[in-house]
C-alpha atoms as a PDB file:
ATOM      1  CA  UNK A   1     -10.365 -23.052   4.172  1.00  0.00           C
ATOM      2  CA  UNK A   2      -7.742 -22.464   7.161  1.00  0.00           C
ATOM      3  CA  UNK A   3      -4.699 -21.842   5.782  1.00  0.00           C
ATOM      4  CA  UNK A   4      -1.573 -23.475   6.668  1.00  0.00           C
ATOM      5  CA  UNK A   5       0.597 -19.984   6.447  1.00  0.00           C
ATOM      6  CA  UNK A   6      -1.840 -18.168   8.729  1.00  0.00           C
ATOM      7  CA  UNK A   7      -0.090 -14.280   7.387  1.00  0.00           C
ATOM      8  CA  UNK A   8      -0.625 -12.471   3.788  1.00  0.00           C
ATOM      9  CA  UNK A   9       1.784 -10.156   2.637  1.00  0.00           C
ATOM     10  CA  UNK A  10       0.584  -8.142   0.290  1.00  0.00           C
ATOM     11  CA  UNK A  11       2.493  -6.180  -2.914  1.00  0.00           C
ATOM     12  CA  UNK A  12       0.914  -2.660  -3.816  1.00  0.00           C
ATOM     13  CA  UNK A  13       2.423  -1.712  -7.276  1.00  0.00           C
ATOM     14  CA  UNK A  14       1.320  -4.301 -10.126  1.00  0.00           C
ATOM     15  CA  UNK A  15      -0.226  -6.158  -7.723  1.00  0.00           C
ATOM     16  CA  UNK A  16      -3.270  -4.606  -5.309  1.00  0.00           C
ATOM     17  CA  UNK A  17      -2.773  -1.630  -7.841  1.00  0.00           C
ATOM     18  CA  UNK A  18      -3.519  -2.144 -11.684  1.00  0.00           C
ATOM     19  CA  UNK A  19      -0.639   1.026 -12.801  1.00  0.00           C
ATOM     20  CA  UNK A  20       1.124  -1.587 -15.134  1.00  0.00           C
ATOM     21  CA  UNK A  21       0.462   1.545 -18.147  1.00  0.00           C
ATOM     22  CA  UNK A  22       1.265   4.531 -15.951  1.00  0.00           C
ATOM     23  CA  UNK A  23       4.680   2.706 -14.910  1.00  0.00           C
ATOM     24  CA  UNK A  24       5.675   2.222 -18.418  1.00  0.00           C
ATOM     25  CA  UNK A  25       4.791   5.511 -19.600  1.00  0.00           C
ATOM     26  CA  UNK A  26       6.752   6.679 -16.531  1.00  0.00           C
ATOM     27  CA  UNK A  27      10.033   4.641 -17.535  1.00  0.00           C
ATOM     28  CA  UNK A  28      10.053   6.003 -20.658  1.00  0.00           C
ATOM     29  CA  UNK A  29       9.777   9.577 -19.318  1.00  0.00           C
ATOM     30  CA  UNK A  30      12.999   8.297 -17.766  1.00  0.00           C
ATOM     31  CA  UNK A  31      14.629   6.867 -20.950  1.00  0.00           C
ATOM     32  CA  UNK A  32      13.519   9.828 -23.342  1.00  0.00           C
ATOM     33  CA  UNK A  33      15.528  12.420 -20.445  1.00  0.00           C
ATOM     34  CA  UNK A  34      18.486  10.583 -20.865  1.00  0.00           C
ATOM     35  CA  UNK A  35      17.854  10.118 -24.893  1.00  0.00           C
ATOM     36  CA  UNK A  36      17.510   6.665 -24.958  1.00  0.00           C
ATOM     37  CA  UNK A  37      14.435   4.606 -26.362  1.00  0.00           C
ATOM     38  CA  UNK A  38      11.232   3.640 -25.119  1.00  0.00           C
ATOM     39  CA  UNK A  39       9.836   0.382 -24.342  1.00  0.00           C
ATOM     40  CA  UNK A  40       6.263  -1.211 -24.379  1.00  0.00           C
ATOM     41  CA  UNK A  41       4.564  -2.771 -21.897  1.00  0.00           C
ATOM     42  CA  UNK A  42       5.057  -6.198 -22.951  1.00  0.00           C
ATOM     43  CA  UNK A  43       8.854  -5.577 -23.187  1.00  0.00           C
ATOM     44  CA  UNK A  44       9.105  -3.690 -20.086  1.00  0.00           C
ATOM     45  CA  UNK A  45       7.132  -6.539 -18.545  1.00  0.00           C
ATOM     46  CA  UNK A  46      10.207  -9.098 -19.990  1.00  0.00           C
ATOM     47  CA  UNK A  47      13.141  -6.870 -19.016  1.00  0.00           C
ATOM     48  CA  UNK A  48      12.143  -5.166 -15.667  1.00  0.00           C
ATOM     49  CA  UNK A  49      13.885  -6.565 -12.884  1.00  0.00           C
ATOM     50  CA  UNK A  50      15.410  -4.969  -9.390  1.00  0.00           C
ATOM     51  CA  UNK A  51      17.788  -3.269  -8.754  1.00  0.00           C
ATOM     52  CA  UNK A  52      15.968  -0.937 -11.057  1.00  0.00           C
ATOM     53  CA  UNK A  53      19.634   0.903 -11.726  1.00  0.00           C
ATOM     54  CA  UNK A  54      20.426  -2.665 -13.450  1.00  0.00           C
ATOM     55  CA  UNK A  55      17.388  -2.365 -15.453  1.00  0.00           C
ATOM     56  CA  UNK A  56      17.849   0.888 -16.132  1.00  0.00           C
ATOM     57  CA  UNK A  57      21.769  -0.045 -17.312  1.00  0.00           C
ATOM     58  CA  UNK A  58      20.560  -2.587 -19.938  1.00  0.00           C
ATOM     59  CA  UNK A  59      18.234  -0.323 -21.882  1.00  0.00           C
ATOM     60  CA  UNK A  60      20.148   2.849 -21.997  1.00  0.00           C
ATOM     61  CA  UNK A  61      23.555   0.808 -22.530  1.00  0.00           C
ATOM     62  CA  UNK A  62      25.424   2.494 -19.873  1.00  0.00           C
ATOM     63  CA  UNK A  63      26.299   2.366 -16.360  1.00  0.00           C
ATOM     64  CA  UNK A  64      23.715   3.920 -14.248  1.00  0.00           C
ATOM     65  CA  UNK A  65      25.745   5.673 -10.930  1.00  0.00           C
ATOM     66  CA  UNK A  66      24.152   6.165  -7.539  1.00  0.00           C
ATOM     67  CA  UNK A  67      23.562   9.711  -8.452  1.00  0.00           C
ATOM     68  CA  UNK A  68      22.712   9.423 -11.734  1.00  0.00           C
ATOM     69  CA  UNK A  69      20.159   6.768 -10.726  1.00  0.00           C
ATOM     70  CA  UNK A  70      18.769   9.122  -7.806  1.00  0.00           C
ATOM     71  CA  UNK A  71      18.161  11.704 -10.620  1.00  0.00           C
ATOM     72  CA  UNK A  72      16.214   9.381 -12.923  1.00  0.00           C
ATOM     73  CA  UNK A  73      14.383   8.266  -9.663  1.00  0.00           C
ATOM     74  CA  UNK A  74      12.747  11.582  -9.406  1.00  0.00           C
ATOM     75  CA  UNK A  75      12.005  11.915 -13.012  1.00  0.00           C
ATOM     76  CA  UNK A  76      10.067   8.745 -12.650  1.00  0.00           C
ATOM     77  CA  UNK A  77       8.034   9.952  -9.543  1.00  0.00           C
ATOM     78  CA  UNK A  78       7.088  12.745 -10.392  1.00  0.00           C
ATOM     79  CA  UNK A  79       5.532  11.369 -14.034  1.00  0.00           C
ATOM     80  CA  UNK A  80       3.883   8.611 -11.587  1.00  0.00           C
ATOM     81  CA  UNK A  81       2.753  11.209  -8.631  1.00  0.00           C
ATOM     82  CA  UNK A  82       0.935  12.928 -11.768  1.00  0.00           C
ATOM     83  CA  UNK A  83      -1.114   9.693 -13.512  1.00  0.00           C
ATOM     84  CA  UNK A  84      -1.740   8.240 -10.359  1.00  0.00           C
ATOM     85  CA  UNK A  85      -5.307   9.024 -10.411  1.00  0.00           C
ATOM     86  CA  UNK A  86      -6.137   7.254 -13.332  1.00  0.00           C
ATOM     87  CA  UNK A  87      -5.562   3.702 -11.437  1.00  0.00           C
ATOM     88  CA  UNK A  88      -7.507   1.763 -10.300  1.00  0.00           C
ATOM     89  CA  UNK A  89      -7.017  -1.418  -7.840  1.00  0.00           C
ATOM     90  CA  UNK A  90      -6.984  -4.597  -9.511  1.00  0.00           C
ATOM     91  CA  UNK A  91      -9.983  -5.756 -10.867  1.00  0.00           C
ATOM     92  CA  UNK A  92     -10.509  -8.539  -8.324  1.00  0.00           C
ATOM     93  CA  UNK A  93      -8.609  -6.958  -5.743  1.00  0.00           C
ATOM     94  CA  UNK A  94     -11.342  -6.405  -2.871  1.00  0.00           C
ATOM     95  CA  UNK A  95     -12.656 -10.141  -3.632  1.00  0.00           C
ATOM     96  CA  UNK A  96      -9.089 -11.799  -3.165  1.00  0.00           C
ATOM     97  CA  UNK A  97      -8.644  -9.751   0.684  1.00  0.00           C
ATOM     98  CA  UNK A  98     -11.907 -10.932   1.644  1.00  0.00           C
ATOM     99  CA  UNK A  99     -11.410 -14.851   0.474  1.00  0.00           C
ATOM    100  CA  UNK A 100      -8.394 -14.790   3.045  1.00  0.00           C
ATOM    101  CA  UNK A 101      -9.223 -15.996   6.371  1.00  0.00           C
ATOM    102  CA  UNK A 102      -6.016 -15.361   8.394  1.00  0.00           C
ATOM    103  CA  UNK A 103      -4.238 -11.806   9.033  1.00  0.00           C
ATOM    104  CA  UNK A 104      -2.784  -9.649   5.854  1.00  0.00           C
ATOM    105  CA  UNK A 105      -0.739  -6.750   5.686  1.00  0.00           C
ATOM    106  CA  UNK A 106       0.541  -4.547   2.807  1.00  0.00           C
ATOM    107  CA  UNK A 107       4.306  -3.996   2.321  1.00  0.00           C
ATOM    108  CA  UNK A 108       5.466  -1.971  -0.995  1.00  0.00           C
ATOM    109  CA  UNK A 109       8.514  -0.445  -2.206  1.00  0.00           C
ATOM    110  CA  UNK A 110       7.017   3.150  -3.164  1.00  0.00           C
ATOM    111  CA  UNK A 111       7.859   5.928  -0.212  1.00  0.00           C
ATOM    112  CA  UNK A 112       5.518   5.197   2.735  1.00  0.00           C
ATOM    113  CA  UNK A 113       4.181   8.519   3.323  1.00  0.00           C
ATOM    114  CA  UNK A 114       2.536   8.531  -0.032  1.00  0.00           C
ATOM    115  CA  UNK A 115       1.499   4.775   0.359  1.00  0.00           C
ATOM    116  CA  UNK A 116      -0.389   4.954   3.126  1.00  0.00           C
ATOM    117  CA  UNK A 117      -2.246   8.164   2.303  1.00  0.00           C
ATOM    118  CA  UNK A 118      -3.021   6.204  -1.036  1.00  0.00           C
ATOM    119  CA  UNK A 119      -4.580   3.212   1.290  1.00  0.00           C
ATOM    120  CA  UNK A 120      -6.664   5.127   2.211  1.00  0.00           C
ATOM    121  CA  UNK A 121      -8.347   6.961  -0.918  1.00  0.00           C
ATOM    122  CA  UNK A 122      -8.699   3.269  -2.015  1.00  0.00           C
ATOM    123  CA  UNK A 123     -10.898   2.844   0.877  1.00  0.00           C
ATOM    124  CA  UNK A 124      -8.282   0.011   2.444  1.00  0.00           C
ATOM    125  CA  UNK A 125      -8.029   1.508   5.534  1.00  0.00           C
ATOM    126  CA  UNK A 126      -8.626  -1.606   8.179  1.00  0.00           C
ATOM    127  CA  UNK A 127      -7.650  -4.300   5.861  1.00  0.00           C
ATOM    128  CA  UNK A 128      -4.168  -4.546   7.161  1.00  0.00           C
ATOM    129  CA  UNK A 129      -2.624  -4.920  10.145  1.00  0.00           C
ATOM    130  CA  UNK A 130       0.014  -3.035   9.305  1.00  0.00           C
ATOM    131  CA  UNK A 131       1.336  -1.107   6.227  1.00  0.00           C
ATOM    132  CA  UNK A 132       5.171  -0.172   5.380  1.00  0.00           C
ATOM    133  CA  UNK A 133       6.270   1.567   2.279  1.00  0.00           C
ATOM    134  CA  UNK A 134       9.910   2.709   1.268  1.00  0.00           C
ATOM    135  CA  UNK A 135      11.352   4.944   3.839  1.00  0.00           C
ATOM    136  CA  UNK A 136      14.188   5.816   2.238  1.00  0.00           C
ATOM    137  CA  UNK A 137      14.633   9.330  -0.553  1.00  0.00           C
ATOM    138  CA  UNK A 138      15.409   6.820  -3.744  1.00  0.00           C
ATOM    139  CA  UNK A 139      14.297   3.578  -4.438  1.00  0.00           C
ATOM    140  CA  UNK A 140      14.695   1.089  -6.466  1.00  0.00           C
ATOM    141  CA  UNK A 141      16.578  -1.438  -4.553  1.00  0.00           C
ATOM    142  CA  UNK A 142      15.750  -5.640  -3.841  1.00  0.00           C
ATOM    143  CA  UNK A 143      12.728  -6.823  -1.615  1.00  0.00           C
ATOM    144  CA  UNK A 144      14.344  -8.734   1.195  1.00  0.00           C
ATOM    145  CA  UNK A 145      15.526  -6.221   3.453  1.00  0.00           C
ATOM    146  CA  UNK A 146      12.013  -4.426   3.998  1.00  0.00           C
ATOM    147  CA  UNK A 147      10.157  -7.401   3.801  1.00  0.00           C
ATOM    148  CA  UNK A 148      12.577  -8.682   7.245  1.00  0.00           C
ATOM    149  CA  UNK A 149      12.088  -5.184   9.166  1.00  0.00           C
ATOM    150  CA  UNK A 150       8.012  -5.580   7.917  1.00  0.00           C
ATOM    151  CA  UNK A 151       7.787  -8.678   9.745  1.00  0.00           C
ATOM    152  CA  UNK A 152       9.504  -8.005  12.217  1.00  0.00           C
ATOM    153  CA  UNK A 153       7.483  -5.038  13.461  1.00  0.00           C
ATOM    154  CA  UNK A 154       4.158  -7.178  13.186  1.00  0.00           C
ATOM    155  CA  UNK A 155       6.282 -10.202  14.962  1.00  0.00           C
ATOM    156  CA  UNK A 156       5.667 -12.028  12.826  1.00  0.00           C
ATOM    157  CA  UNK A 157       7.865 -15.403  11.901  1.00  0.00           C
ATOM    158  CA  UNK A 158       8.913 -15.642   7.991  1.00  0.00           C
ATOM    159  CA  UNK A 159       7.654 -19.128   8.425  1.00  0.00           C
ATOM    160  CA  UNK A 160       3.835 -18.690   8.536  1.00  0.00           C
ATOM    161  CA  UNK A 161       4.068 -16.080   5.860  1.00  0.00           C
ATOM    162  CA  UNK A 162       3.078 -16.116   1.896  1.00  0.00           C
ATOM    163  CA  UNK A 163       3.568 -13.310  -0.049  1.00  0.00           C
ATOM    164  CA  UNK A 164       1.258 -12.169  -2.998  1.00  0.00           C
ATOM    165  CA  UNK A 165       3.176 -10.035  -5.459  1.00  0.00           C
ATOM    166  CA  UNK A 166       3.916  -9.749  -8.834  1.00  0.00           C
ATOM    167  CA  UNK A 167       7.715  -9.992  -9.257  1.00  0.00           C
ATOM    168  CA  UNK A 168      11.251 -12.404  -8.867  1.00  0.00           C
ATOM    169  CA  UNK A 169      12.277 -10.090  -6.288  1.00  0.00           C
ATOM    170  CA  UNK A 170       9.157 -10.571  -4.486  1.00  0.00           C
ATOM    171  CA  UNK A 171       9.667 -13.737  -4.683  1.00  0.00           C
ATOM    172  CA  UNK A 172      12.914 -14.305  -3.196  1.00  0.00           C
ATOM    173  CA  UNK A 173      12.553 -11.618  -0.810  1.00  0.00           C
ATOM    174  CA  UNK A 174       9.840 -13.841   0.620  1.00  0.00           C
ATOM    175  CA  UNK A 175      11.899 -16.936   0.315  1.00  0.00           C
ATOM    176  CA  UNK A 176      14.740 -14.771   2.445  1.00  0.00           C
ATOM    177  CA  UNK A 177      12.531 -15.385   5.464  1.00  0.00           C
ATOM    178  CA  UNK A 178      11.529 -19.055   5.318  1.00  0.00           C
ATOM    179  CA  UNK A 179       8.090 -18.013   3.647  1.00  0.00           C
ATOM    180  CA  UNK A 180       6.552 -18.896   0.107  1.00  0.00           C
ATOM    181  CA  UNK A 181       5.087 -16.554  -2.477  1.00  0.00           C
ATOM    182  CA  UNK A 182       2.654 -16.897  -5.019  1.00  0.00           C
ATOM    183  CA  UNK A 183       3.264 -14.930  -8.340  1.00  0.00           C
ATOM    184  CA  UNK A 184       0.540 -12.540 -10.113  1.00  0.00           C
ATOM    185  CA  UNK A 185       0.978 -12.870 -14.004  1.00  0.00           C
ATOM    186  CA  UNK A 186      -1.173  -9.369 -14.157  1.00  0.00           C
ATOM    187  CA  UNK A 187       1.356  -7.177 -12.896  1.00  0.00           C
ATOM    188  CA  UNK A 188       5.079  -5.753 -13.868  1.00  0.00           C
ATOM    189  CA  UNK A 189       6.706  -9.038 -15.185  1.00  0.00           C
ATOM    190  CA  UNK A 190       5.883 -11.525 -17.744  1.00  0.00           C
ATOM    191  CA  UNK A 191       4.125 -15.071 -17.509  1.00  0.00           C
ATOM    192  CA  UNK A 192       6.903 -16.817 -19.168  1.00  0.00           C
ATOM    193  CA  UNK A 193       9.691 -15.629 -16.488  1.00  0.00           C
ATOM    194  CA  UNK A 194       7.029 -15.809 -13.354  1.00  0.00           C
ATOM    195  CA  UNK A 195       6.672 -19.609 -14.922  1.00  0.00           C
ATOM    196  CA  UNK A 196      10.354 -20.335 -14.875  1.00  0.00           C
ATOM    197  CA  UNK A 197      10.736 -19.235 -11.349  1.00  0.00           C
ATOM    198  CA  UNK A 198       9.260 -22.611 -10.010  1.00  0.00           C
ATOM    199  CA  UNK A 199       6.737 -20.479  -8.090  1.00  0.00           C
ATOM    200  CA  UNK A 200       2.913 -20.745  -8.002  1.00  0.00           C
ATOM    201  CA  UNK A 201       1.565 -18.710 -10.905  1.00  0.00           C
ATOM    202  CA  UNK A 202      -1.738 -16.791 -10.727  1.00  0.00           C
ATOM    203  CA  UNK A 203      -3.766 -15.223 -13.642  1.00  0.00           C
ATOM    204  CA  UNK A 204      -6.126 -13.804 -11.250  1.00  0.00           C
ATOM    205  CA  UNK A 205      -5.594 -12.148  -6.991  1.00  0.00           C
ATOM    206  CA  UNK A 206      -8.254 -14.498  -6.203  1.00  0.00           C
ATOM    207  CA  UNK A 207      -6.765 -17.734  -8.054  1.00  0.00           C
ATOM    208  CA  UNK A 208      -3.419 -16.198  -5.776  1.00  0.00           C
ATOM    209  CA  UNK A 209      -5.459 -16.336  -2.346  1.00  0.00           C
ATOM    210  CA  UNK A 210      -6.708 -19.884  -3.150  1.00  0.00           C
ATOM    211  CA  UNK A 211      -3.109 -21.159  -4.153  1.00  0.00           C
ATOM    212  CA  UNK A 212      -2.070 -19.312  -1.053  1.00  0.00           C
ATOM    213  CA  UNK A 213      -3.802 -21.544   0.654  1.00  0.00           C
ATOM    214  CA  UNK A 214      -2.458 -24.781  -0.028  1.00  0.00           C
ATOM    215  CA  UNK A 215       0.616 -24.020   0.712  1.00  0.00           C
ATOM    216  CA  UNK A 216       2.485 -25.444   3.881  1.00  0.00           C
END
């Protein structure tokens, strides 16, 4: 089927990339440093929301600073640079890029030159016609911003774009350019809150491609 977006954005964390377990494990790295508690995945998957600081804020019960956030930052990536070789991509990943017919790129907020690299020992090189990770030292911040320079260096209009990912802030980040998103309930957030969004809701990256679809 032709669809009526004719561009796929893809998300890379909890989406393309099944590290929902290394992420938690890597949060509560974060938590333990600052001797607060841990959380499982299923509550992580409830609470999690960007800007991470915020998320950070609610489950230590404090105010989380700009430098006090660019500290836990690095306590989180390194735990994640050292577990990242026991992902995988999701299960169905290579099966949902193939059932899309039109262009796809991959945009992600984890740094860029470690994305890309990563592309590649997934054996994605080619699939995208363009990849951007986070260019900045710390993270952590809303969607919408990258998502606008991403498009912007494909030329592409917001307007023929969906966007597969996994989160809210995907979600409105794609919404920020005129284009539509379609949620994965396999990823960082739970069903129940991808649900309430009033967003299409997919179980599987291939159910997301077909929903993708029928969008206009």
């Amino acid at each position: 089927m032709t669809p009526a977006r004719t561009h796929l954005v893809w998300d890379w964390n909890g989406t393309l990339l099944n590290d929902l377990d290394l992420v938690v494990a890597c949060t509560n790295a974060v938590f333990v440093s600052e001797g607060g508690p841990t959380v499982t995945a299923a509550e992580h998957r409830v609470r999690f929301r960007r800007p991470i600081a915020d998320y950070y804020a609610e489950v230590l019960g404090r105010a989380v600073d700009g430098e006090t956030f660019g500290r836990l930052d690095k306590v989180f990536h390194d735990a994640y640079r050292l577990g990242l070789t026991s992902c995988e991509l999701a299960h169905d990943a290579l099966d949902a890029m193939t059932t899309w017919s039109g262009s796809q790129s991959l945009l992600s907020m984890w740094f860029h030159d470690e994305l890309v690299p990563a592309v590649q020992t997934y054996g994605l090189t080619g699939r995208f016609t363009r990849v951007d990770g986070l260019r900045a030292q710390v993270g952590g911040d809303r969607k919408a911003e990258s998502l606008a320079r991403h498009l912007a260096g494909l030329g592409v209009d917001g307007r023929s774009v969906v966007l597969i990912g996994d989160s809210i802030d995907d979600a409105d980040a794609a919404i920020s350019v005129g284009g539509r998103a379609v949620l994965y309930a396999g990823g960082f957030t739970d069903r129940a809150r991808l649900d309430a969004s009033g967003h299409p809701v997919a179980d599987t990256l291939v159910q997301a491609v077909t929903l993708a679809t029928t969008l206009r």
